[in-house]
Protein backbone atom coordinates (compact mmCIF):
# COMPACT_ATOMS: atom_id res chain seq x y z
CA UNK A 1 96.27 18.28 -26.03
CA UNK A 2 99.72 18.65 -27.16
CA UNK A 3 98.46 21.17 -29.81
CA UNK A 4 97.11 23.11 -27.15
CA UNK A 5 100.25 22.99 -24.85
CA UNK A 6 102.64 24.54 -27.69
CA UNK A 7 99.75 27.17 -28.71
CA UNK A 8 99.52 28.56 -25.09
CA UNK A 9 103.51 28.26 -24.92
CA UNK A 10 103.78 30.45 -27.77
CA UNK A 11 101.42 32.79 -26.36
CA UNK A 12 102.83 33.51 -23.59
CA UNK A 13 106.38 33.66 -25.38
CA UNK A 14 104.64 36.60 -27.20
CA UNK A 15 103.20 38.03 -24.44
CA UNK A 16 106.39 38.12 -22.70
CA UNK A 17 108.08 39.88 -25.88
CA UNK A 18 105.16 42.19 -26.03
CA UNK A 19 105.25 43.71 -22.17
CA UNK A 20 109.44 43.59 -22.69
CA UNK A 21 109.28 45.55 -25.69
CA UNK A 22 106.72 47.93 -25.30
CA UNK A 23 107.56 49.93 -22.68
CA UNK A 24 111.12 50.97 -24.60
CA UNK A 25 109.27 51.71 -27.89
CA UNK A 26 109.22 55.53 -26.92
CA UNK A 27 112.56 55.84 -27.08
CA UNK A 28 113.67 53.93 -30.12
CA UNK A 29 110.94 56.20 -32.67
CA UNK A 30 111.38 59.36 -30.41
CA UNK A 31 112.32 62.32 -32.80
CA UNK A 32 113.99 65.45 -32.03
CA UNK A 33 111.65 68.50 -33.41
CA UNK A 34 113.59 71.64 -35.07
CA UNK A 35 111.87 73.10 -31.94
CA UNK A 36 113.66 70.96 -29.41
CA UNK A 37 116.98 71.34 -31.29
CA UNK A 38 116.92 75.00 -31.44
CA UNK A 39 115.54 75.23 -27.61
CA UNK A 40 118.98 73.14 -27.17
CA UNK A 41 121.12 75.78 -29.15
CA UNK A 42 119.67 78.68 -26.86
CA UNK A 43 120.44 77.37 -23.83
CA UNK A 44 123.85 76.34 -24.48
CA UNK A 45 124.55 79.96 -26.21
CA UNK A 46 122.82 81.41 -22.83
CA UNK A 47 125.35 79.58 -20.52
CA UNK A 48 128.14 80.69 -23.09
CA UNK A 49 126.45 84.28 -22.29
CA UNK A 50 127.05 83.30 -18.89
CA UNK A 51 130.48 82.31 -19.05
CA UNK A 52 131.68 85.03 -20.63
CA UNK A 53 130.52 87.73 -17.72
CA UNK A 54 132.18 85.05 -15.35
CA UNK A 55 135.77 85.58 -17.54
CA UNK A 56 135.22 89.47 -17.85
CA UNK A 57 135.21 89.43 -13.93
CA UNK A 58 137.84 87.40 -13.35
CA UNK A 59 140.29 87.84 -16.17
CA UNK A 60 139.25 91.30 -17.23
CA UNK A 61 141.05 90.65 -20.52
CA UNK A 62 137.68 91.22 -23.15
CA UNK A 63 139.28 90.29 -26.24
CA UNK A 64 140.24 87.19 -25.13
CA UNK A 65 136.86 86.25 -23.42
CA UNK A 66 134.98 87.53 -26.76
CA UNK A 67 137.14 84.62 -28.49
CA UNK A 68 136.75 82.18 -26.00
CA UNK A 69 132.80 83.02 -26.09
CA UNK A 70 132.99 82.60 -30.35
CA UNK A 71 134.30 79.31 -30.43
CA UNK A 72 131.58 78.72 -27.62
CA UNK A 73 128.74 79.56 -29.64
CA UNK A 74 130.13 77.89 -33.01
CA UNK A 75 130.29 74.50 -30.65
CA UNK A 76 126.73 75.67 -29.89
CA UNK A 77 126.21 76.04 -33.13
CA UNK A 78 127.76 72.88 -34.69
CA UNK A 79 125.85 71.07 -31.52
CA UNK A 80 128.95 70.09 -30.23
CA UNK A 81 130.78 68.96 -32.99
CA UNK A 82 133.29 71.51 -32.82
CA UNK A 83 135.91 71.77 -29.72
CA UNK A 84 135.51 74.29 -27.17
CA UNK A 85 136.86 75.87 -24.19
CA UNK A 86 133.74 75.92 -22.57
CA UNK A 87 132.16 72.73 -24.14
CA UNK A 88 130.62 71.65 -20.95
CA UNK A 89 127.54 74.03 -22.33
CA UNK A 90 126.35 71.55 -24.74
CA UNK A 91 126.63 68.65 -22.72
CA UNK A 92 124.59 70.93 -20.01
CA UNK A 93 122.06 71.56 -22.47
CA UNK A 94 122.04 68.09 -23.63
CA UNK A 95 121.16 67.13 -19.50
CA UNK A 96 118.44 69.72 -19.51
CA UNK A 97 116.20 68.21 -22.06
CA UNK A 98 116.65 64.44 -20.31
CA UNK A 99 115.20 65.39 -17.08
């Protein structure tokens, strides 16, 4: 009887582990495809795109917004490795492919 008693203890102890673990296994072995990535890169150079109309209009200065929008893209590029003025884009783009 006291065999029995530690066997069904244990099984449920595995159990338990089992329906804790399981649902978060999806995450840990989830792999970004080149796909994904470069979907990620597009979107962040699109809202660099964006960004740079926005400081054409207001600043009206294009050399300096065609800089600005460079080191945009080459964070964009470097997926976020490298600082930017406008480095809120990859973290956008990051947000996208969450929800």
């Amino acid at each position: 009887m006291n065999q029995l008693r530690m066997i069904s203890l244990i099984s449920c102890f595995v159990m338990i582990l089992y329906f804790l673990i399981f649902p978060f296994s999806d995450i840990s072995m989830a792999e970004e495809t080149p796909e994904a990535r470069e979907a990620l890169i597009k979107n962040c150079i699109s809202c660099c795109t964006g960004k740079k109309q926005v400081c054409i209009n207001i600043k009206a200065d294009l050399r300096l917004c065609e800089a600005v929008f460079q080191t945009c893209v080459a964070t964009c590029n470097s997926e976020g490795e490298s600082p930017s003025e406008w480095s809120d884009c990859w973290s956008n783009s990051n947000k996208g492919k969450n929800q």
